[in-house]
Protein backbone atom coordinates (compact mmCIF):
# COMPACT_ATOMS: atom_id res chain seq x y z
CA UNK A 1 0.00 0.00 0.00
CA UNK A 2 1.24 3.71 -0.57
CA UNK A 3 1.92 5.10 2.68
CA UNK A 4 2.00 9.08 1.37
CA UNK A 5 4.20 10.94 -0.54
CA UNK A 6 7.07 12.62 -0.99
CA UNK A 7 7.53 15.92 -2.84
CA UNK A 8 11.23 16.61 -4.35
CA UNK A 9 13.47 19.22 -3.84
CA UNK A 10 16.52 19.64 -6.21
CA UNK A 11 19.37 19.49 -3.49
CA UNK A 12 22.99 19.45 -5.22
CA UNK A 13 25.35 17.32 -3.55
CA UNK A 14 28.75 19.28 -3.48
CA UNK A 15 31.04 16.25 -3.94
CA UNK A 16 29.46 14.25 -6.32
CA UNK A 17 29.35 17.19 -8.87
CA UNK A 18 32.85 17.77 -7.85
CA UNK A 19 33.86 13.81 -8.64
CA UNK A 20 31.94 14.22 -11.80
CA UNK A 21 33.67 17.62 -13.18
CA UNK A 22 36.86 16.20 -12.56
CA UNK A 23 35.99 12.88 -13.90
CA UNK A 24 34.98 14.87 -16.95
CA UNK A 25 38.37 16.95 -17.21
CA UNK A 26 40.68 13.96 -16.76
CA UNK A 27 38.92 12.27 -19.55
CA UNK A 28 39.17 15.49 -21.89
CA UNK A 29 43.38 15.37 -20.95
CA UNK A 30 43.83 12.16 -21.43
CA UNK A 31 41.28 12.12 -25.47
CA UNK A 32 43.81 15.59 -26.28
CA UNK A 33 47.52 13.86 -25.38
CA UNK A 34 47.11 10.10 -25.21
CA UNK A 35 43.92 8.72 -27.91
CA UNK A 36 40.30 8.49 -28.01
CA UNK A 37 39.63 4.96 -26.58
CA UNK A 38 41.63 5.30 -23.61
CA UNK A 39 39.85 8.62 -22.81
CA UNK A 40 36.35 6.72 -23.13
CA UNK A 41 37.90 3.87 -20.85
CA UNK A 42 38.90 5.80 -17.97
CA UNK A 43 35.63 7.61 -17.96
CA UNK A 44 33.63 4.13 -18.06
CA UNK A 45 36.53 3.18 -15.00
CA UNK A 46 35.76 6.08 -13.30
CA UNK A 47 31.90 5.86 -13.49
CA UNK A 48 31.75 2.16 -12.44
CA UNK A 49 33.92 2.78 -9.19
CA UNK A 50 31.49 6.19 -8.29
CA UNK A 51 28.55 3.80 -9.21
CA UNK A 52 29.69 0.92 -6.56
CA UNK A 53 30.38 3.36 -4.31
CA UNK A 54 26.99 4.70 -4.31
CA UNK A 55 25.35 1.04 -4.37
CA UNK A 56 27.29 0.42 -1.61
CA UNK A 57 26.48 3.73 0.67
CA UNK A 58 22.55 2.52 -0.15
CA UNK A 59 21.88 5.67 -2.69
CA UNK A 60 20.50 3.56 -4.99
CA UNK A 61 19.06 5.72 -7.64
CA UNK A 62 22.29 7.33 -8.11
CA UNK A 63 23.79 3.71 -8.84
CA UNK A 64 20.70 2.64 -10.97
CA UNK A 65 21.15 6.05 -13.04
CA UNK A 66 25.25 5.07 -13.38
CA UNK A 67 24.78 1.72 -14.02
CA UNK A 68 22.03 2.60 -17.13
CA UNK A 69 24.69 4.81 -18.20
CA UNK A 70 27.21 2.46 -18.61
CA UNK A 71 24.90 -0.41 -20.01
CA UNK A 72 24.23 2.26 -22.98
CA UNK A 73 28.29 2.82 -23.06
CA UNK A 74 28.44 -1.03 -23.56
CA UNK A 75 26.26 -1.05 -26.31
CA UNK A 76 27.97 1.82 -28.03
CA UNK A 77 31.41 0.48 -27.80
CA UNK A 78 30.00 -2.57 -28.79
CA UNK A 79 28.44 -1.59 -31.65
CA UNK A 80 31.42 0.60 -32.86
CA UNK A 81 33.54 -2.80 -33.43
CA UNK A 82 30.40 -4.83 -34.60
CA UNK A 83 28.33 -2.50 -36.10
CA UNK A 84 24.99 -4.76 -34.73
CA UNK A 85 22.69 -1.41 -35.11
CA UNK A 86 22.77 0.21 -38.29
CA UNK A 87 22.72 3.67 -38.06
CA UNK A 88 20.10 6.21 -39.33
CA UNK A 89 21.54 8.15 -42.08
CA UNK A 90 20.22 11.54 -39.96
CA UNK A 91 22.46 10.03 -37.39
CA UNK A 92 25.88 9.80 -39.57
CA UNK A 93 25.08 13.97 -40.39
CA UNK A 94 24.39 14.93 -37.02
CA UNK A 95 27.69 13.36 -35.78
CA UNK A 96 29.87 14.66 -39.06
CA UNK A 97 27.65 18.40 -38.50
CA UNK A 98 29.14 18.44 -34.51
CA UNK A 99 32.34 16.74 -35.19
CA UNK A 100 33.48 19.57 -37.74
CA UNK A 101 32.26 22.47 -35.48
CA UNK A 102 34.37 20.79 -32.42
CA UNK A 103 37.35 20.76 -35.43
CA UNK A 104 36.66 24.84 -35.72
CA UNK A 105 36.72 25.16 -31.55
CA UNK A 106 39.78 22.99 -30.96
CA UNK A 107 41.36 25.97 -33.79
CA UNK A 108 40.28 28.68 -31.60
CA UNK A 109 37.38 29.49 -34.85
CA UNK A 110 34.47 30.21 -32.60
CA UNK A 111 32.57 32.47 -34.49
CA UNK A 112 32.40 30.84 -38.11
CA UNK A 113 30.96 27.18 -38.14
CA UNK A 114 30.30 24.85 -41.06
CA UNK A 115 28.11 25.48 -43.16
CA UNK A 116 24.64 23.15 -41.59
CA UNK A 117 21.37 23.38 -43.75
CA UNK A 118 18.42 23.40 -41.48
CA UNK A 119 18.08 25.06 -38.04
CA UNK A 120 17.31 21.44 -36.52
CA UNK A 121 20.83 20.21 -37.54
CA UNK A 122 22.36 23.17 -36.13
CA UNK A 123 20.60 22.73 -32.98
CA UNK A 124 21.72 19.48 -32.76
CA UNK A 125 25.16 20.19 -33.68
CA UNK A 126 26.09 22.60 -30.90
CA UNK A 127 24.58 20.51 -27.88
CA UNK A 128 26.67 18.04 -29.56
CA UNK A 129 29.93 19.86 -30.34
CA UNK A 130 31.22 20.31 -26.58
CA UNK A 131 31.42 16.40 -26.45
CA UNK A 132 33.48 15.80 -29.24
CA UNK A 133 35.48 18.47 -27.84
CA UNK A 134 35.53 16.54 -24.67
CA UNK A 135 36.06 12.74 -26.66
CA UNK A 136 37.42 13.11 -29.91
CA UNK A 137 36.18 13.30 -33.57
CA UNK A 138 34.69 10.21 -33.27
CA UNK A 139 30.82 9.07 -33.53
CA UNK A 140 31.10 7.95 -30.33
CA UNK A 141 31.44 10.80 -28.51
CA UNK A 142 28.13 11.99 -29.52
CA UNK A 143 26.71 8.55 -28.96
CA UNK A 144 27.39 8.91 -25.08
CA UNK A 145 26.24 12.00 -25.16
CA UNK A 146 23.21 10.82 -26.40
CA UNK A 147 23.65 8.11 -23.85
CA UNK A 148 23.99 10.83 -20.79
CA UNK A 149 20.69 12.75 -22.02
CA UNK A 150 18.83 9.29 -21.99
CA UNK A 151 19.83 8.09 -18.96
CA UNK A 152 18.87 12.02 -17.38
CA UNK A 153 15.27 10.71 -18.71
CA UNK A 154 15.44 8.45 -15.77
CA UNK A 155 16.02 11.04 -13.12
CA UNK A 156 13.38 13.22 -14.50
CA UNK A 157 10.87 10.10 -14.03
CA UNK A 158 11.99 10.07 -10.73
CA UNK A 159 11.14 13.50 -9.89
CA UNK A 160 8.17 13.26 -12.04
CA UNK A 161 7.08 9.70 -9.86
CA UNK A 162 8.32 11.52 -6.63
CA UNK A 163 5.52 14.29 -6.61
CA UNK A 164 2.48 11.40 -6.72
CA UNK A 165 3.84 8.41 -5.11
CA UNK A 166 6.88 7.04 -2.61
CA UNK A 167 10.66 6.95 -2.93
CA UNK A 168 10.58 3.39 -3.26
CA UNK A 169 7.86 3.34 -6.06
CA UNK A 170 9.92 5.82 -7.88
CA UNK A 171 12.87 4.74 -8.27
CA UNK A 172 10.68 1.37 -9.35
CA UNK A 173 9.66 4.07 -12.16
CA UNK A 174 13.09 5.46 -12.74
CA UNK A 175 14.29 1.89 -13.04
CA UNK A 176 11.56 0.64 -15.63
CA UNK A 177 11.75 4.18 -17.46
CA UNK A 178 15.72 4.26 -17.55
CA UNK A 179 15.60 0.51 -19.20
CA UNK A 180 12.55 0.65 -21.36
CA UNK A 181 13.43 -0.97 -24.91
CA UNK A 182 12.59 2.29 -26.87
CA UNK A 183 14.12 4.35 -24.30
CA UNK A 184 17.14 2.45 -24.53
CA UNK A 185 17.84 2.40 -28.08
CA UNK A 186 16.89 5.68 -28.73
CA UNK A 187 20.03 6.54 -25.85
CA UNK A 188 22.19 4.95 -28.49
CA UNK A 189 21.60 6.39 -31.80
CA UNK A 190 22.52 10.28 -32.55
CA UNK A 191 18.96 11.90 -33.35
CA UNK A 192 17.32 14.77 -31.63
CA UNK A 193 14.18 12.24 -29.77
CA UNK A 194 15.83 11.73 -26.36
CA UNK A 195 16.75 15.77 -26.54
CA UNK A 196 13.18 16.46 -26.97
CA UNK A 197 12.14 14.43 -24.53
CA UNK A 198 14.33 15.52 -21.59
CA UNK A 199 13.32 18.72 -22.29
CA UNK A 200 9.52 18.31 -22.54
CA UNK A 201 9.05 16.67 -19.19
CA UNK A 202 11.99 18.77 -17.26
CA UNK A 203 8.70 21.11 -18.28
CA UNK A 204 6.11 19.09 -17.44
CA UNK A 205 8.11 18.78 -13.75
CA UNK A 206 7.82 22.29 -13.69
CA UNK A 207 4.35 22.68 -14.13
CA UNK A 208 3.85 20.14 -11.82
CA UNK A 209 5.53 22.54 -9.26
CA UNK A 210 3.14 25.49 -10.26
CA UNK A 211 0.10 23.36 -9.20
CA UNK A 212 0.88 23.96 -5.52
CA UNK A 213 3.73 26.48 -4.53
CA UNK A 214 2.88 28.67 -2.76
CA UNK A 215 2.90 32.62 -3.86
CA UNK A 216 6.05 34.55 -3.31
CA UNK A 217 5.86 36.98 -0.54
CA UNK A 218 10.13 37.88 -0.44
CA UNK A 219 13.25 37.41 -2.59
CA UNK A 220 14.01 34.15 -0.85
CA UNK A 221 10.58 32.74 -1.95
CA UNK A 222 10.99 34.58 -5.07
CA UNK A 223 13.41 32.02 -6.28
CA UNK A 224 12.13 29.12 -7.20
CA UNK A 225 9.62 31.58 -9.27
CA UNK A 226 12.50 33.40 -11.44
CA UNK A 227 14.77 29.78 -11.78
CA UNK A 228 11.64 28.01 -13.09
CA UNK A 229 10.92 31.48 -15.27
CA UNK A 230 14.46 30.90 -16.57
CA UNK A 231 14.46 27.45 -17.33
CA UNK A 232 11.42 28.05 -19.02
CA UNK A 233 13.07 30.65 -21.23
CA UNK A 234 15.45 27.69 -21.88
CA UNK A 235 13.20 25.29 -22.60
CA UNK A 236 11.07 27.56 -24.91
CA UNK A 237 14.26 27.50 -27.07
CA UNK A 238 14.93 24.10 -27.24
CA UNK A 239 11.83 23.23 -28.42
CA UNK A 240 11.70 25.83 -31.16
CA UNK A 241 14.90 25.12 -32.58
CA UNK A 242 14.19 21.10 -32.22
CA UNK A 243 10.40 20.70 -32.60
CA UNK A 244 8.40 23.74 -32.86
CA UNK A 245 5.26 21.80 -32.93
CA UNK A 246 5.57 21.22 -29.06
CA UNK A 247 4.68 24.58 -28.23
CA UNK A 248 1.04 23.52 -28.06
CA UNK A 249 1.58 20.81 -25.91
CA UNK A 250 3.61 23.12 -23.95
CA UNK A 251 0.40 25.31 -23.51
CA UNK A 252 -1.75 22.60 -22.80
CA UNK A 253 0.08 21.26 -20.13
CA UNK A 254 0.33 24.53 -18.17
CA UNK A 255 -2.82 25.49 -18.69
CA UNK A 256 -4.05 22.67 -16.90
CA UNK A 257 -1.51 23.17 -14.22
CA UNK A 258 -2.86 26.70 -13.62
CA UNK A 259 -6.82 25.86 -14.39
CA UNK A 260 -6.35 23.31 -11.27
CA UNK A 261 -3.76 25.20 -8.99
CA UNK A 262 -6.82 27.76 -8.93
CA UNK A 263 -9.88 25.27 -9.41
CA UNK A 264 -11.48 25.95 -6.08
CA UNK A 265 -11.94 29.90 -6.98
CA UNK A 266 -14.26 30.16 -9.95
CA UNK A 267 -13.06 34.01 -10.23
CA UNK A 268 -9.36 33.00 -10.50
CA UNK A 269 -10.25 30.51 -13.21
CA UNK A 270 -12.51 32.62 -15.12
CA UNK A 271 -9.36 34.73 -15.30
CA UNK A 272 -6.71 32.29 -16.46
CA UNK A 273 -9.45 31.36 -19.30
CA UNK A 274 -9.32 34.92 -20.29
CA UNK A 275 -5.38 35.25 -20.45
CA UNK A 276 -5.04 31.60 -22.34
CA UNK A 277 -8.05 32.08 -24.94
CA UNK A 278 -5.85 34.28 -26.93
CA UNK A 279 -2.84 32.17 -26.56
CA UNK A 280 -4.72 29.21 -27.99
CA UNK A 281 -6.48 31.35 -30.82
CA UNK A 282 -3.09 32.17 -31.90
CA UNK A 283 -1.75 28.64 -32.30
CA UNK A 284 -4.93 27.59 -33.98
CA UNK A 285 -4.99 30.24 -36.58
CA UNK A 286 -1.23 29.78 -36.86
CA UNK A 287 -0.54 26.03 -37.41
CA UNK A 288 1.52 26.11 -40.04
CA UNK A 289 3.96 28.46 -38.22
CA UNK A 290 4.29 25.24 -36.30
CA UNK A 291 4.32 22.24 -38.42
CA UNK A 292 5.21 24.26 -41.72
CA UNK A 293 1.89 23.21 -43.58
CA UNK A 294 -1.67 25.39 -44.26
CA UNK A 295 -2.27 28.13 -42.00
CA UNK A 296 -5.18 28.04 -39.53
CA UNK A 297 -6.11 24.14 -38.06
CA UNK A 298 -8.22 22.35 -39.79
CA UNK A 299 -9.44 18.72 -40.79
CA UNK A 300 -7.68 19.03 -44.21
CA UNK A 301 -4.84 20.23 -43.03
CA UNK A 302 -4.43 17.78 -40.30
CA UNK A 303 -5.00 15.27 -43.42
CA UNK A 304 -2.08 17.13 -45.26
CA UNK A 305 0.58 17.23 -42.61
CA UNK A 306 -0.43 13.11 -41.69
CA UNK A 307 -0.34 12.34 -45.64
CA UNK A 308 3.14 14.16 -45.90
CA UNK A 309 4.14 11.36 -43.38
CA UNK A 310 3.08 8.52 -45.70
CA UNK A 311 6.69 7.58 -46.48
CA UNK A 312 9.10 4.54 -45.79
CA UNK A 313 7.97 0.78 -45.40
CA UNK A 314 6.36 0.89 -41.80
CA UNK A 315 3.45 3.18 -42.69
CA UNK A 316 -0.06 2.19 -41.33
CA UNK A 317 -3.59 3.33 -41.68
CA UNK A 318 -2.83 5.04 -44.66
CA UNK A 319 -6.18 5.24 -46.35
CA UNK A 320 -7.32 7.17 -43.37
CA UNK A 321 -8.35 10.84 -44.13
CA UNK A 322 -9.93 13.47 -42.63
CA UNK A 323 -12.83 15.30 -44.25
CA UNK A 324 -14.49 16.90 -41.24
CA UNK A 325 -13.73 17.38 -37.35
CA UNK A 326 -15.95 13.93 -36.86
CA UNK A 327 -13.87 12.11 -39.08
CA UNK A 328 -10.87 13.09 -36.36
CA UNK A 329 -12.23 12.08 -33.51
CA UNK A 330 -13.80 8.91 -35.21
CA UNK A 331 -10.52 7.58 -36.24
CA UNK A 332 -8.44 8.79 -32.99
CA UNK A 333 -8.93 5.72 -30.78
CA UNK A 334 -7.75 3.57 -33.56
CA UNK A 335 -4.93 5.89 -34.23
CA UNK A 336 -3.80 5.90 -30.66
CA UNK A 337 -3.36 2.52 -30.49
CA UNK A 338 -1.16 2.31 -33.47
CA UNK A 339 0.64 5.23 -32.11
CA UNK A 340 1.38 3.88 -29.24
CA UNK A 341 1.69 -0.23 -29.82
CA UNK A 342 3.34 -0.19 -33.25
CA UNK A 343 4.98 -2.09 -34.83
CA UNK A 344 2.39 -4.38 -35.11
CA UNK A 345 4.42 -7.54 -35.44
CA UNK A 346 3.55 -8.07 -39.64
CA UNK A 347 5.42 -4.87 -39.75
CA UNK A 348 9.17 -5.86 -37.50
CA UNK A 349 12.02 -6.59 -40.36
CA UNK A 350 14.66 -6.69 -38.15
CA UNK A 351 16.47 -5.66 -34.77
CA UNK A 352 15.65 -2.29 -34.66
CA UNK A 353 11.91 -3.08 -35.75
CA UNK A 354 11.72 -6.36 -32.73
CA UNK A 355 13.29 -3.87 -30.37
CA UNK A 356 10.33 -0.99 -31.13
CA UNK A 357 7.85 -4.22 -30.98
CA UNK A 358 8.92 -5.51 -27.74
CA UNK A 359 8.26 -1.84 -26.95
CA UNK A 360 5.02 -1.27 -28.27
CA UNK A 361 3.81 -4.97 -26.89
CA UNK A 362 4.91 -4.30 -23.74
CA UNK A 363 3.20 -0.25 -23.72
CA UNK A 364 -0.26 -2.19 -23.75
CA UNK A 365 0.35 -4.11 -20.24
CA UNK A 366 2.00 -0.76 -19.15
CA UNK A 367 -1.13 1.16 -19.77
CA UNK A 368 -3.35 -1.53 -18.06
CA UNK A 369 -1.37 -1.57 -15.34
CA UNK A 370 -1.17 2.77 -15.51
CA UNK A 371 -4.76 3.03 -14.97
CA UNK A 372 -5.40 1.87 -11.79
CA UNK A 373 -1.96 3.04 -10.82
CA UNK A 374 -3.44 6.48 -11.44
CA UNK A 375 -6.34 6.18 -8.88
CA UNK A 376 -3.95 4.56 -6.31
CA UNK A 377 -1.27 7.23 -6.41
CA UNK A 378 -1.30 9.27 -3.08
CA UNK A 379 -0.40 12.58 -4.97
CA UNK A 380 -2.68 16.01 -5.17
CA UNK A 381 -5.30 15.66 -7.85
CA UNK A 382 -3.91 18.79 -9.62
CA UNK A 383 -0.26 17.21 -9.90
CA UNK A 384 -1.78 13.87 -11.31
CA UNK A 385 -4.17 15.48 -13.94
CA UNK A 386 -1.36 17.66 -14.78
CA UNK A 387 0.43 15.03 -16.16
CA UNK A 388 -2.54 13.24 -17.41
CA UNK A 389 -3.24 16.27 -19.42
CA UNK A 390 0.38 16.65 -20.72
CA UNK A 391 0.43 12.87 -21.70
CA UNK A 392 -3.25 12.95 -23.26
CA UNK A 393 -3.00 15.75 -25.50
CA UNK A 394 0.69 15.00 -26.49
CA UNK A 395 -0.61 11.18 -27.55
CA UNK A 396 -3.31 12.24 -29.40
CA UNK A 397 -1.72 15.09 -31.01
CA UNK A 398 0.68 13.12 -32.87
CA UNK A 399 -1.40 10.27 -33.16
CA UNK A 400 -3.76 12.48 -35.23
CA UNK A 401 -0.50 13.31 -37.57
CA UNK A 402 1.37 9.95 -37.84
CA UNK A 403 1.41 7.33 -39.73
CA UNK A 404 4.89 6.08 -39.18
CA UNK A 405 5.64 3.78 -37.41
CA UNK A 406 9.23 4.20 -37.19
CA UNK A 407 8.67 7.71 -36.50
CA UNK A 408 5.56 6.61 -34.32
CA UNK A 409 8.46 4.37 -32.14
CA UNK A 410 10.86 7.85 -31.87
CA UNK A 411 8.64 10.30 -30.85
CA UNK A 412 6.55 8.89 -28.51
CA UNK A 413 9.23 8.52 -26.26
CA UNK A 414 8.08 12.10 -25.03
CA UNK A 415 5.31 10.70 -23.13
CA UNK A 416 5.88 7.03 -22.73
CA UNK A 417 7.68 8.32 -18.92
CA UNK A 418 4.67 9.55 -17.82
CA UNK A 419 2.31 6.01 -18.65
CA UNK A 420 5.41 3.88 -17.27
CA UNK A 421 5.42 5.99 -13.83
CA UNK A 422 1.67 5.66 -13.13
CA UNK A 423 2.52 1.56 -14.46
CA UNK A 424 4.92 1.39 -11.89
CA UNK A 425 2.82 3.04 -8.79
CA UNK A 426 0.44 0.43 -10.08
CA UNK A 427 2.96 -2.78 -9.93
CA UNK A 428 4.07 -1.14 -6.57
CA UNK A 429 0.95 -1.44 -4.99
CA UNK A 430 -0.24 -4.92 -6.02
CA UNK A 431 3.40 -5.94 -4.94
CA UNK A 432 2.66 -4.49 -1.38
CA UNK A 433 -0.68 -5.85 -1.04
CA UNK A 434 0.78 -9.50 -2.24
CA UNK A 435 3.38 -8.69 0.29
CA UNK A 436 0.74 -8.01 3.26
CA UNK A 437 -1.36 -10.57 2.12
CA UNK A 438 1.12 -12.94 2.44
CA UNK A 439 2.57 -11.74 5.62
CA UNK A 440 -1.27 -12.28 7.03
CA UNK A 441 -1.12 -15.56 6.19
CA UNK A 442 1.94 -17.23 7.31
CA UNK A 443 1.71 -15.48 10.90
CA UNK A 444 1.91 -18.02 13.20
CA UNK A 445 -1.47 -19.60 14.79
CA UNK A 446 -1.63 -18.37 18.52
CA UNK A 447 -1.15 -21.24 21.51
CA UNK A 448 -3.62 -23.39 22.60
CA UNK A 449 -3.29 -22.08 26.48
CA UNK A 450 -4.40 -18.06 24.44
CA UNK A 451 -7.16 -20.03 22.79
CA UNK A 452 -8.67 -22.05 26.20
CA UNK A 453 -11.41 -20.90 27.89
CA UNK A 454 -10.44 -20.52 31.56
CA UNK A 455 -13.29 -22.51 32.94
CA UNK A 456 -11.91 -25.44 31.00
CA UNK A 457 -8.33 -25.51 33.02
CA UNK A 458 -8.22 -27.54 36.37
């Protein structure tokens, strides 16, 4: 059973950043005067000794968090000798893109870069760059970078998990998040997904702490205000340069947070309705600002920008189109579940396609299990329908516009977290009630003398 909750605070510990940094610096010495591999190999060394020593002082999610690290390093170095996992052709750009801007910064040419066609790539290629600094020209280096932002997913989960549920249920959630199939791979392959996703629910963490903090009445409280403010700033960034498209979700998500931060004063809501209605008129009549097709939403267009996605040999429900507003909502359920459980397994042609099937297959017991999880977690309503909202309008956003597959496998990664942290409240609880109910039964049967009726004994 749940026995409460415990809200997170972000509480830097001193020496493990200091053990990190340093870790970092000896590994950027020894890729500029000795070589590449060695450089990688004393920062795997270096991370499996912090990890032990973490298992070993019982902080567990920090070793959990190392150790998914270094199972993604495995499978990178791996795969750099046996080339198992092909790699996207988007991938081989982004890594040549960042490796010859980390060329122009190791020359002291900071303020001309290489010539990069499309914003995304450029994006990409600067939160890469640093690393092959750091690593060497090699692919890699951006590989574990990739590698660090995916395993970060896991820590967000655990903040995420920590605001509705117990410490020990999530890091259950961190776990199952940090090691999910799709989560995994996509760690391992250079693309922009696990960027996006890290980024989107570092947000939706956010806006889970707007549900409930309380206002600011000094500088001191002030704080947390003006740091989230900034790293919203940040995040609003990100996302434009990455995936403009996210801004509504964005919007969504924290309007929901506000509507039920202020849901017990009709007045107060009445007013957040009247600040967000021309927020959301905007991104209706400007759609194509954000996906780059038509110009105000509408069914066609939403047919156009899905249709434009009709490419490669994993498409499904292709013959699908939208003529009218009913047509979207008749087809969503059906659309959802492709978006969310594909590949079906007619459609898996080889190890990337079982590993996104495995995925998908196991995403329909998640959700079964992330239902009654919901209802059982011990969190504030507002904080739970917060995320419900972020997940639900996310899902059924791009389920509306997919019809990929492949792409249907990458970019749901945004808001599989959120499913597998209600999933794991759920296993949580039917583990502790199997646990009391077994506990019940094997307590030992009281003596015969505490069963006797007095009257009975000579």
């Amino acid at each position: 059973m749940e026995l409460g909750t415990q809200t997170s605070t972000w509480r830097p510990n001193l020496r493990l950043v200091l053990v990190l940094v340093g870790t970092l610096v000896g590994v950027g010495l020894v890729t500029q005067f000795l070589f590449a591999w060695f450089g990688v190999f004393v920062l795997v060394a270096g991370l499996s000794a912090l990890g032990y020593r973490q298992y070993r002082a019982g902080k567990y999610l920090t070793a959990l968090l190392i150790a998914a690290f270094l199972v993604r390093a495995a499978i990178i170095l791996v795969n750099a000798q046996l080339h198992v996992l092909s790699q996207p052709p988007i991938s081989v750009e982004h890594s040549a893109n960042a490796a010859a801007l980390a060329d122009l910064w190791t020359q002291g040419e900071f303020l001309d870069g290489p010539t990069i066609p499309s914003r995304t790539r450029r994006f990409v290629a600067y939160v890469l760059a640093p690393f092959y600094v750091l690593l060497g020209s090699w692919e890699v280096a951006g590989e574990l970078a990739i590698a660090g932002f995916g395993t970060l997913i896991g820590y967000v989960a655990y903040e995420l998990a920590a605001e509705v549920t117990t410490h020990r249920n999530a890091v259950l959630a961190a776990g199952i998040v940090v090691f999910w199939p799709s989560i995994l791979y996509r760690s391992v392959v250079i693309q922009r997904e696990v960027i996006v996703a890290l980024t989107m629910l570092t947000m939706l963490w956010i806006a889970l702490q707007w549900t409930d903090r309380e206002r600011p009445r000094n500088w001191v409280q002030a704080w947390p205000w003006l740091r989230d403010v900034a790293a919203l700033a940040l995040i609003a960034v990100v996302i434009y340069l990455a995936r403009r498209e996210n801004v509504a979700i964005i919007a969504v998500t924290f309007a929901a947070a506000i509507a039920l931060r202020y849901r017990r004063s009709p007045r107060s809501i009445g007013l957040v309705g009247l600040l967000l209605v021309p927020l959301f008129a905007y991104l209706a009549l400007n759609i194509g600002k954000l996906t780059g097709v038509g110009t105000a939403i509408s069914p066609r267009i939403l047919d156009r920008y899905a249709q434009g996605r009709n490419k490669g040999a994993t498409t499904y429900l292709t013959d699908l189109h939208y003529e009218s507003w009913f047509d979207v909502l008749l087809y969503l359920p059906i659309k959802v579940f492709y978006y969310l459980f594909s590949p079906m397994p007619w459609q898996v042609n080889g190890v990337a396609d079982l590993l996104a099937g495995v995925s998908g297959w196991a995403m329909a017991v998640a959700v079964l299990v992330a239902v009654p999880g919901f209802f059982w977690a011990r969190g504030d309503v507002a904080k739970r329908f917060t995320m419900l909202a972020y997940a639900a309008s996310g899902i059924a956003a791009y389920a509306i516009i997919e019809l990929n597959a492949g792409a249907a496998f990458r970019r749901r990664i945004q808001f599989v977290p959120v499913i597998l942290v209600f999933a794991a409240i759920g296993f949580g609880t039917l583990f502790a009630r199997l646990d009391d109910r077994r506990s019940s039964t094997t307590d030992p049967t009281p003596l015969d003398s505490e069963n006797t009726n007095p009257s009975d004994v000579d």
